[in-house]
N, C-alpha and C. Protein backbone atom coordinates (compact mmCIF):
# COMPACT_ATOMS: atom_id res chain seq x y z
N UNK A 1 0.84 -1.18 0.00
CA UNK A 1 0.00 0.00 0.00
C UNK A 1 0.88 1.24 0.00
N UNK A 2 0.65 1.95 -0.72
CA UNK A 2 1.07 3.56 -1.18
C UNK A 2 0.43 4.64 -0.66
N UNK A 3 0.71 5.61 -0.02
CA UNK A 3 -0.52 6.82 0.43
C UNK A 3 0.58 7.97 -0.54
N UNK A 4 -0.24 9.24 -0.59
CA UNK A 4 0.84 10.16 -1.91
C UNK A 4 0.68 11.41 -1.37
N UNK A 5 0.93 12.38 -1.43
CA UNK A 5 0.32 13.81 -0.66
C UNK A 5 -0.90 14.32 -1.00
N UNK A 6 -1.42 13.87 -2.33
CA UNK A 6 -2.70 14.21 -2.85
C UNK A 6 -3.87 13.28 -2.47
N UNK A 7 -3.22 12.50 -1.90
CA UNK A 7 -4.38 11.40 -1.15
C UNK A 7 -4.75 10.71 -1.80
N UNK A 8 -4.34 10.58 -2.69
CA UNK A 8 -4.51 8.80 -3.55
C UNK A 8 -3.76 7.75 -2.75
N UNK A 9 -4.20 6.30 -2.84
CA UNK A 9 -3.86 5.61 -2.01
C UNK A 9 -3.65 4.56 -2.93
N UNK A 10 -2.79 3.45 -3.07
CA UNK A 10 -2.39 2.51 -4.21
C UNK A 10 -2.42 1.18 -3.09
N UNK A 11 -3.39 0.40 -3.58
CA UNK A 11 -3.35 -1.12 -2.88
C UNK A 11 -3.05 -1.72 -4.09
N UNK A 12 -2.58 -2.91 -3.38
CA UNK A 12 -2.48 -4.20 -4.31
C UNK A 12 -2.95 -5.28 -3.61
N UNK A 13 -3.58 -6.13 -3.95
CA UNK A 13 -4.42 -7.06 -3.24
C UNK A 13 -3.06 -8.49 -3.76
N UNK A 14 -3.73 -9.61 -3.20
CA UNK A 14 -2.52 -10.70 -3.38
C UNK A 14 -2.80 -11.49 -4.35
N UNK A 15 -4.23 -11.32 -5.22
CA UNK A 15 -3.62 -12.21 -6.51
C UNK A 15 -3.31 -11.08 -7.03
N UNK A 16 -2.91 -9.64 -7.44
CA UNK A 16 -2.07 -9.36 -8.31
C UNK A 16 -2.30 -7.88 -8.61
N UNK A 17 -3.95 -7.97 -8.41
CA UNK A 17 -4.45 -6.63 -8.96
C UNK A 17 -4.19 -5.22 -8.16
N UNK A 18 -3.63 -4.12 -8.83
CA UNK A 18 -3.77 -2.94 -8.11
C UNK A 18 -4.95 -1.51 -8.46
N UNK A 19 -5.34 -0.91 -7.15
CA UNK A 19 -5.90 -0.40 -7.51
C UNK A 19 -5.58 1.07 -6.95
N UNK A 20 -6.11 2.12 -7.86
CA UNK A 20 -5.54 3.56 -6.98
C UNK A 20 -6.92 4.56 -6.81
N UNK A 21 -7.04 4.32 -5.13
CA UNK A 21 -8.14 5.12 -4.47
C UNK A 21 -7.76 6.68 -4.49
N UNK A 22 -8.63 7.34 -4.90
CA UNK A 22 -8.77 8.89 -5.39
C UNK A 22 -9.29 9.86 -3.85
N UNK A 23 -8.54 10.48 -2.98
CA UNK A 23 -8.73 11.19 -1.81
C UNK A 23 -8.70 10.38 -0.63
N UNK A 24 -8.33 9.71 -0.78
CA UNK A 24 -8.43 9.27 1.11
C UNK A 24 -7.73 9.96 1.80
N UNK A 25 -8.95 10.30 2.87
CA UNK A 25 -8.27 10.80 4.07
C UNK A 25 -7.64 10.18 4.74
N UNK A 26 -6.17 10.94 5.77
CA UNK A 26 -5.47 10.05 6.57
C UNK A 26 -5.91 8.76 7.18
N UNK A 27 -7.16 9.27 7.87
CA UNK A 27 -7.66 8.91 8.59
C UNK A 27 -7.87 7.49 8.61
N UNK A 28 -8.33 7.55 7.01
CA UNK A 28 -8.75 6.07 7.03
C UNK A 28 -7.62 5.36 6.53
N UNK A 29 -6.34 6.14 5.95
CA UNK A 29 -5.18 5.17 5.71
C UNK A 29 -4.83 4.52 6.86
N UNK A 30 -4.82 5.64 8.06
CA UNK A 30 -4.10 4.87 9.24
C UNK A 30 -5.41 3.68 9.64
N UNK A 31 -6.38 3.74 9.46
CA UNK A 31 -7.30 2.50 9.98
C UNK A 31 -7.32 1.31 8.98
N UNK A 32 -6.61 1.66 8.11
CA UNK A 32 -6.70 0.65 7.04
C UNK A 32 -5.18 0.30 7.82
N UNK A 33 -4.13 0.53 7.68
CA UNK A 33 -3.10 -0.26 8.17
C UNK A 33 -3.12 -0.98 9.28
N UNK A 34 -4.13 -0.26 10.63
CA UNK A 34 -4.90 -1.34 11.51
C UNK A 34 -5.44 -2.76 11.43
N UNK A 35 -6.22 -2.12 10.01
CA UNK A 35 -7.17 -3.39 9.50
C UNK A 35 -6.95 -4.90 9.81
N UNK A 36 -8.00 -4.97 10.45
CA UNK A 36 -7.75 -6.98 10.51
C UNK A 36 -7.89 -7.55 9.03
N UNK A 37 -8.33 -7.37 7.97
CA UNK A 37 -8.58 -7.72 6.49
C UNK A 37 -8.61 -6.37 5.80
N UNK A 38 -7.32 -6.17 5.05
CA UNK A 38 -7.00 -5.29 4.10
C UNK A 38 -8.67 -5.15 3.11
N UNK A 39 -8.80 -6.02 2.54
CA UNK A 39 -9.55 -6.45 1.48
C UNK A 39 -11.48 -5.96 1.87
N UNK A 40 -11.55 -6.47 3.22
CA UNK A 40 -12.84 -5.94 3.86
C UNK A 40 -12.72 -4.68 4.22
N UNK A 41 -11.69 -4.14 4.65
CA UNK A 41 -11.54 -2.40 4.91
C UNK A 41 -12.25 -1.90 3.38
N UNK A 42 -11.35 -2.14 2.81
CA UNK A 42 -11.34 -1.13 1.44
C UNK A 42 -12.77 -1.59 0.59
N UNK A 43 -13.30 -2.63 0.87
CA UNK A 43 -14.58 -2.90 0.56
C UNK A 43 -15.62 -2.22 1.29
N UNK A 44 -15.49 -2.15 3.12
CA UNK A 44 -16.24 -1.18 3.17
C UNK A 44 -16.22 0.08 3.38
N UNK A 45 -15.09 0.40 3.62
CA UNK A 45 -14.61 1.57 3.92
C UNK A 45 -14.17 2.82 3.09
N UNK A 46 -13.82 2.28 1.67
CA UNK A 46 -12.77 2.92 0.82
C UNK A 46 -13.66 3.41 -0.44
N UNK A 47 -13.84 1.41 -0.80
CA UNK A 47 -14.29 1.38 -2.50
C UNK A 47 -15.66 2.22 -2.44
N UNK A 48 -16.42 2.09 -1.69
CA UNK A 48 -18.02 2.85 -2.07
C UNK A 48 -18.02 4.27 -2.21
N UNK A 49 -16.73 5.03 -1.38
CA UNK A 49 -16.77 6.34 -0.96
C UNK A 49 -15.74 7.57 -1.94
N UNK A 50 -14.78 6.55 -2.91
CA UNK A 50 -13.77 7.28 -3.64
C UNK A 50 -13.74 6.50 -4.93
N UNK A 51 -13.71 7.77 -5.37
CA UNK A 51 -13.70 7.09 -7.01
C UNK A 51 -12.21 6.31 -6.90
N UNK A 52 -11.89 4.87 -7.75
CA UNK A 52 -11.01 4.64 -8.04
C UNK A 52 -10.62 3.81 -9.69
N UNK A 53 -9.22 3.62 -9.88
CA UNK A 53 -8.57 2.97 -11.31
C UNK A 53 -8.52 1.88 -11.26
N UNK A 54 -8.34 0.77 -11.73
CA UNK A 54 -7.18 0.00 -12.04
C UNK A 54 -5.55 0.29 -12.77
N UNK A 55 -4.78 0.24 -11.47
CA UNK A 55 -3.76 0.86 -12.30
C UNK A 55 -2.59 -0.09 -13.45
N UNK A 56 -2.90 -1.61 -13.16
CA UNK A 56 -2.25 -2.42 -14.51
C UNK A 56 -3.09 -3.81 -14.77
N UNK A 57 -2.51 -4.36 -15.62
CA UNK A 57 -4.14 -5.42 -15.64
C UNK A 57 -3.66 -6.20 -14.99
N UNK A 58 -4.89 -7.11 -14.81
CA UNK A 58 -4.37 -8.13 -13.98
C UNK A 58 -3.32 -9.27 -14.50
N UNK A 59 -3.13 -9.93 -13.59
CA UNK A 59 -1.60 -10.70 -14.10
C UNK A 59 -2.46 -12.06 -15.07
N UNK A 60 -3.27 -12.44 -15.32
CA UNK A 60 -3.86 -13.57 -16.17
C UNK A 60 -4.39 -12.62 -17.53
N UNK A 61 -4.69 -11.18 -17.86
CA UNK A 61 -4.74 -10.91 -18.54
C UNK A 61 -3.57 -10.35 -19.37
N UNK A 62 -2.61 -9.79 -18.57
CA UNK A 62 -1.05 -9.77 -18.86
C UNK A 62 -0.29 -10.46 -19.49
N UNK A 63 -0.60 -12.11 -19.32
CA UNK A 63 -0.26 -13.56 -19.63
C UNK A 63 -1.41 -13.16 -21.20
N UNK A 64 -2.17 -13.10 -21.19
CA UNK A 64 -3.17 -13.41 -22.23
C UNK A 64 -2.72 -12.09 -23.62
N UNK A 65 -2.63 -10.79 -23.03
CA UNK A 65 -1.90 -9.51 -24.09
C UNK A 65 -0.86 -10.16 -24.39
N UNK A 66 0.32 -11.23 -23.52
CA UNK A 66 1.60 -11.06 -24.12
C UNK A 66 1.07 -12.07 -25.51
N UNK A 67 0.67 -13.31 -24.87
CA UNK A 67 0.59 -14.33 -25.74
C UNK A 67 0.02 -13.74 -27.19
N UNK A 68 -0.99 -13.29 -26.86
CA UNK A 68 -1.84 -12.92 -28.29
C UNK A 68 -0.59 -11.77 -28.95
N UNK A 69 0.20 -10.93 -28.69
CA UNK A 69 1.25 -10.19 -28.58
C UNK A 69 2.11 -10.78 -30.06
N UNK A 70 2.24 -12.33 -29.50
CA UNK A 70 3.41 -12.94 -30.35
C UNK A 70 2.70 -14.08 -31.01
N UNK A 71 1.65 -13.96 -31.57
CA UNK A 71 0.80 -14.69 -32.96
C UNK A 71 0.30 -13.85 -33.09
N UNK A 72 0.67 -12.89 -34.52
CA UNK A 72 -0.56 -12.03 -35.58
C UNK A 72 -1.52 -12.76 -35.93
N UNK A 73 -0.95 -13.74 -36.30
CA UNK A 73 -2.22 -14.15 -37.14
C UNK A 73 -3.84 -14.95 -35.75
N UNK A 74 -3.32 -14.89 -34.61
CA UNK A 74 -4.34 -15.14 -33.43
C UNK A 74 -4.36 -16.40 -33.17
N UNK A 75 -4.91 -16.94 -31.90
CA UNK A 75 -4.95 -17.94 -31.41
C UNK A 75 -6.61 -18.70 -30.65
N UNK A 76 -7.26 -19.40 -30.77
CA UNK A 76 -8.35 -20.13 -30.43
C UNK A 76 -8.20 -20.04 -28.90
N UNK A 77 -9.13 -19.98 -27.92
CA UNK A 77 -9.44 -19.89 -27.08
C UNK A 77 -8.66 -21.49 -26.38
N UNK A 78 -8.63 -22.52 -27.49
CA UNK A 78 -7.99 -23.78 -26.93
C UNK A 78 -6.90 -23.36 -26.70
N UNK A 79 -5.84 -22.96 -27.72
CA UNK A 79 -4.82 -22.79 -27.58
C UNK A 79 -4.40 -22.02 -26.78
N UNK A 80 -4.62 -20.92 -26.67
CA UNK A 80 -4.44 -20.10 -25.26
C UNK A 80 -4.65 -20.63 -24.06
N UNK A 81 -5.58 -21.88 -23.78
CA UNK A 81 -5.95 -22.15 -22.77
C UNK A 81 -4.16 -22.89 -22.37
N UNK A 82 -4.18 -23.80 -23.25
CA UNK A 82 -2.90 -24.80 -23.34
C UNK A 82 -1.45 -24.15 -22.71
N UNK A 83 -1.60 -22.63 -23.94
CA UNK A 83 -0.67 -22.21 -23.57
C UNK A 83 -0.51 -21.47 -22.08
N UNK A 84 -1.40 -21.04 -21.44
CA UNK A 84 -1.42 -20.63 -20.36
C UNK A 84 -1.55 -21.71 -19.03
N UNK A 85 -2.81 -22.73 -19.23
CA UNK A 85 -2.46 -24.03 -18.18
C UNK A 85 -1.47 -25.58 -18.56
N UNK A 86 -1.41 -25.35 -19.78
CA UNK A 86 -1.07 -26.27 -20.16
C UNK A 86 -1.45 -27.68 -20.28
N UNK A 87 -2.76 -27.67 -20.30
CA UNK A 87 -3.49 -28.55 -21.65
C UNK A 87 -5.10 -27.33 -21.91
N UNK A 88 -5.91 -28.11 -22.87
CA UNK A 88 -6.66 -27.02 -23.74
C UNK A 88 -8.21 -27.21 -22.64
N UNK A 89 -8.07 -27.74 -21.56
CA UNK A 89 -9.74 -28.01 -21.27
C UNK A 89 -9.79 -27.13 -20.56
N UNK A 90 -9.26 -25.30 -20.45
CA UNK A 90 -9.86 -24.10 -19.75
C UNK A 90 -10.38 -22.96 -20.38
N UNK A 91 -10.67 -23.78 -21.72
CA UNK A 91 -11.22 -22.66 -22.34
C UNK A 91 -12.15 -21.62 -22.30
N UNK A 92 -13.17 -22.31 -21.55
CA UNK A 92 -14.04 -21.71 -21.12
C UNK A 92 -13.84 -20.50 -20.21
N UNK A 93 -12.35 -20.94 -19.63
CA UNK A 93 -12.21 -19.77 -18.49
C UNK A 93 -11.32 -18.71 -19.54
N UNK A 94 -10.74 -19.40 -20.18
CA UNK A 94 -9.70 -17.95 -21.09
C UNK A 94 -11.28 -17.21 -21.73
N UNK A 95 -12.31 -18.06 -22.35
CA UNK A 95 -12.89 -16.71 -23.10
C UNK A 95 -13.79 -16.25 -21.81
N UNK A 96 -13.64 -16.55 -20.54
CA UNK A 96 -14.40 -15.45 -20.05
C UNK A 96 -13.16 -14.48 -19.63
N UNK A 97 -12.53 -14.44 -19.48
CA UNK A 97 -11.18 -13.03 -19.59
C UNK A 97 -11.00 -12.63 -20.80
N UNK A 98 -11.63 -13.15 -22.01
CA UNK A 98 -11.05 -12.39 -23.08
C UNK A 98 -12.28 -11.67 -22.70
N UNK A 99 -13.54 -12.15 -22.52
CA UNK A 99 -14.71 -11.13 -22.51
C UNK A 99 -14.54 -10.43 -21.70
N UNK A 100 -14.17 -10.15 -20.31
CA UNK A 100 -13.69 -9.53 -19.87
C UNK A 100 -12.59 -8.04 -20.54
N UNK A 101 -11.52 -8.49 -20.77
CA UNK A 101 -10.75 -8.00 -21.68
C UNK A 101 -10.83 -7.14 -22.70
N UNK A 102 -11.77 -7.48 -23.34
CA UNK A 102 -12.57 -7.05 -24.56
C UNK A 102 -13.23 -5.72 -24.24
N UNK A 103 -14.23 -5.97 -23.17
CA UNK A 103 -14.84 -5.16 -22.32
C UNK A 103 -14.30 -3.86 -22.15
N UNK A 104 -12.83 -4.18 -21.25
CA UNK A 104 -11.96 -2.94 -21.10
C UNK A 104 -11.27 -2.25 -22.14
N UNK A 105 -10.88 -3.14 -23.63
CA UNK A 105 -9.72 -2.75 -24.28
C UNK A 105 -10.93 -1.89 -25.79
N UNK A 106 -12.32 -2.63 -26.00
CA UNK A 106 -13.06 -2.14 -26.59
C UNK A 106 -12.69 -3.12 -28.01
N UNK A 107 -12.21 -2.41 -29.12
CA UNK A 107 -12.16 -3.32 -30.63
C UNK A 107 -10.73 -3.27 -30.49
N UNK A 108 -9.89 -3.74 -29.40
CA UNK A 108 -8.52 -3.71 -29.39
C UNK A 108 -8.38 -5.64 -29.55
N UNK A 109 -9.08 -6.14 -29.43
CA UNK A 109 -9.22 -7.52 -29.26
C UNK A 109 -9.69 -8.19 -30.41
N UNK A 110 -10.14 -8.69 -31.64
CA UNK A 110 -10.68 -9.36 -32.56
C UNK A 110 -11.00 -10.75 -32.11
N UNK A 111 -11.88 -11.29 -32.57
CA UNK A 111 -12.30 -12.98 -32.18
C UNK A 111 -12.40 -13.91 -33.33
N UNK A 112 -12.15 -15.29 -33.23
CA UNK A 112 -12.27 -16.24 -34.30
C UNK A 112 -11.15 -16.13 -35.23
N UNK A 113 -9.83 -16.12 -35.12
CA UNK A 113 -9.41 -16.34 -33.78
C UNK A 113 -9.17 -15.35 -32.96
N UNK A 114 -8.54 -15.15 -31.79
CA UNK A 114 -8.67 -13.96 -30.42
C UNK A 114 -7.13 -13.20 -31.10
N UNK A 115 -7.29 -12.07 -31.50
CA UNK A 115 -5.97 -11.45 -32.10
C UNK A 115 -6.11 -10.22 -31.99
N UNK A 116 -5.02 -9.36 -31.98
CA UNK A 116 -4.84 -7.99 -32.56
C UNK A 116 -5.51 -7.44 -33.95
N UNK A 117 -6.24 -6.67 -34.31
CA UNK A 117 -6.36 -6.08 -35.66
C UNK A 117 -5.11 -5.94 -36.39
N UNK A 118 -5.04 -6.10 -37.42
CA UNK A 118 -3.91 -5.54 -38.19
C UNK A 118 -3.80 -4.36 -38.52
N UNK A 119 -4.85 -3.08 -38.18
CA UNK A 119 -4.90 -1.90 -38.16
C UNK A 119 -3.75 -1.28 -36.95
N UNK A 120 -3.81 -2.41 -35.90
CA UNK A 120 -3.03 -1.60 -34.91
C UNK A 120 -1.69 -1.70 -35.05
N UNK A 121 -0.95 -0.86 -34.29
CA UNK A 121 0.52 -0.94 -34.61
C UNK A 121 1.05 -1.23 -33.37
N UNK A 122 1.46 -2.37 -33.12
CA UNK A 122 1.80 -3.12 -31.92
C UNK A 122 3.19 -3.27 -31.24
N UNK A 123 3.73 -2.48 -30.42
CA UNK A 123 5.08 -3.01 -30.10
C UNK A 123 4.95 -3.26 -28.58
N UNK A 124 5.94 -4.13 -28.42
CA UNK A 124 6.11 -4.96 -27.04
C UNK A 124 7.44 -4.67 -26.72
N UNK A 125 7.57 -4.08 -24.96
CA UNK A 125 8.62 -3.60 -24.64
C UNK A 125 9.04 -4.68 -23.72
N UNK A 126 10.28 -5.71 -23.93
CA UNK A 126 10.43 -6.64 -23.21
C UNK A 126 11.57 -6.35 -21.83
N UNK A 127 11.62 -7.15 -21.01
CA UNK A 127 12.42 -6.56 -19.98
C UNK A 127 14.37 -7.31 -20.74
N UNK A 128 15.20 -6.05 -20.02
CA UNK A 128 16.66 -6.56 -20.52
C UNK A 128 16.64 -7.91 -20.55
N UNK A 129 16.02 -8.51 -19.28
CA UNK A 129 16.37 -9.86 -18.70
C UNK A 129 15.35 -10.56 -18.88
N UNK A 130 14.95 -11.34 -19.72
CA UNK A 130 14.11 -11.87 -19.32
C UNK A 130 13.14 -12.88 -18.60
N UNK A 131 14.14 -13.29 -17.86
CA UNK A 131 14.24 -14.40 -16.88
C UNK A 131 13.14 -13.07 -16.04
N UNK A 132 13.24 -12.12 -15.77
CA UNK A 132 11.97 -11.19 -15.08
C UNK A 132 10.31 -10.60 -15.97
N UNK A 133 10.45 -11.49 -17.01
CA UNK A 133 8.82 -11.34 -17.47
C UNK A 133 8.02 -12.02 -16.97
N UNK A 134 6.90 -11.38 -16.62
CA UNK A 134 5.86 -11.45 -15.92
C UNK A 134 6.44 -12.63 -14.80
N UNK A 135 7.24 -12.33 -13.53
CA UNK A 135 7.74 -13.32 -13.04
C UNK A 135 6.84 -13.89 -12.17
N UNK A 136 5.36 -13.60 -11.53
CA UNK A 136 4.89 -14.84 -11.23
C UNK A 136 3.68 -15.95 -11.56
N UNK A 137 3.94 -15.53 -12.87
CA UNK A 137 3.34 -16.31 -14.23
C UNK A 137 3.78 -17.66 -13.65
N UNK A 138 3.17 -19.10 -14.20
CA UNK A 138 3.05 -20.13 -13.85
C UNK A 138 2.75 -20.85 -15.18
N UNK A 139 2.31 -19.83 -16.50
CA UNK A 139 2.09 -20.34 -17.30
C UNK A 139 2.99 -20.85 -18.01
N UNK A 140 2.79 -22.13 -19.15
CA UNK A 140 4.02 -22.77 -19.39
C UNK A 140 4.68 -22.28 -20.60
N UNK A 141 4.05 -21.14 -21.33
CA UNK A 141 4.37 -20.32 -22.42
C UNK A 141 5.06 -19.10 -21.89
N UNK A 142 4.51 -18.66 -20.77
CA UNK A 142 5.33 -17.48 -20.51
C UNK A 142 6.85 -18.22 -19.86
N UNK A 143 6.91 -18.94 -19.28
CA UNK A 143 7.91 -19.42 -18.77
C UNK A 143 9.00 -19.69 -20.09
N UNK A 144 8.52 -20.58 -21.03
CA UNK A 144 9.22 -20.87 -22.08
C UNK A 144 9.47 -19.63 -22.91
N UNK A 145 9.22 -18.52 -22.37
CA UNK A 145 9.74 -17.13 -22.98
C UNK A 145 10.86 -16.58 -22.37
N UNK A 146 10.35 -16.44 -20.94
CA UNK A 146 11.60 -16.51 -20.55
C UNK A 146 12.76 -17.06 -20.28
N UNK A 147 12.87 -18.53 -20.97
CA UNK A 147 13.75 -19.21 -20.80
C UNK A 147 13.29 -20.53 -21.77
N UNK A 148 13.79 -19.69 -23.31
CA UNK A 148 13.46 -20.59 -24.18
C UNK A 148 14.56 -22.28 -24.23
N UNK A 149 15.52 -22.11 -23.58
CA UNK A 149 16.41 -23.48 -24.03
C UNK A 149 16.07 -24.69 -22.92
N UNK A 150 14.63 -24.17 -21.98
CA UNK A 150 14.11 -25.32 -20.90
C UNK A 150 13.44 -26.32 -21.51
């Protein structure tokens, strides 16, 4: 957790997601660091009362931008599944994050298969190292990115 002088407040919850609360008063930062459950504070305390962002996506949609990232030509909801759990029977759960996804990114997403437009102009900024992409990915594609000779 982050507090800033303008009173935005930056949580990150523990699967991954962060979010940045718009004015909090001290007040409730210091009762939030009290907090017996981070997660129930800011549920009742925080989220109803201040506008807030998402400030990066979440880490399974992160996994899902890179992948689609590196096939233009797109990938089936199987295959993504594969490539992310490593076999194809979660499909169902990748296209509810692409719908998801979709949702947020608008016509940044194409379907049949799940790809980039070719209108867009796409670059991917990778880290020097990449033994540190997306490091607590689990998926067996991102892994094999970062460490293609495993």
């Amino acid at each position: 957790m982050r507090a800033n002088l303008t009173g935005d407040l930056d949580v990150q919850f523990e699967e991954g997601r962060e979010y940045r609360y718009e004015k909090v008063p001290r007040s409730k930062f210091r009762a939030l660091m009290s907090a017996e459950s981070v997660g129930a504070f800011v549920n009742e305390e925080i989220k109803p009362y201040h506008r807030y962002t998402e400030i990066a996506p979440h880490p399974r949609h992160a996994e899902i931008l890179l992948l689609l990232s590196q096939c233009p030509a797109g990938r089936t909801a199987a295959e993504l599944s594969t490539a992310i759990f490593g076999c194809p029977d979660h499909a169902v759960t990748v296209r509810a994050e692409l719908s998801r996804l979709r949702g947020t990114l608008g016509g940044l997403i194409d379907h049949r298969p799940y790809r980039f437009p070719s209108w867009l102009d796409l670059a991917c900024d990778f880290p020097a190292d990449m033994a540190s992409l997306l490091p607590h990915s689990t998926a067996p594609a991102i892994r094999m990115l970062r460490n293609p000779l495993t």
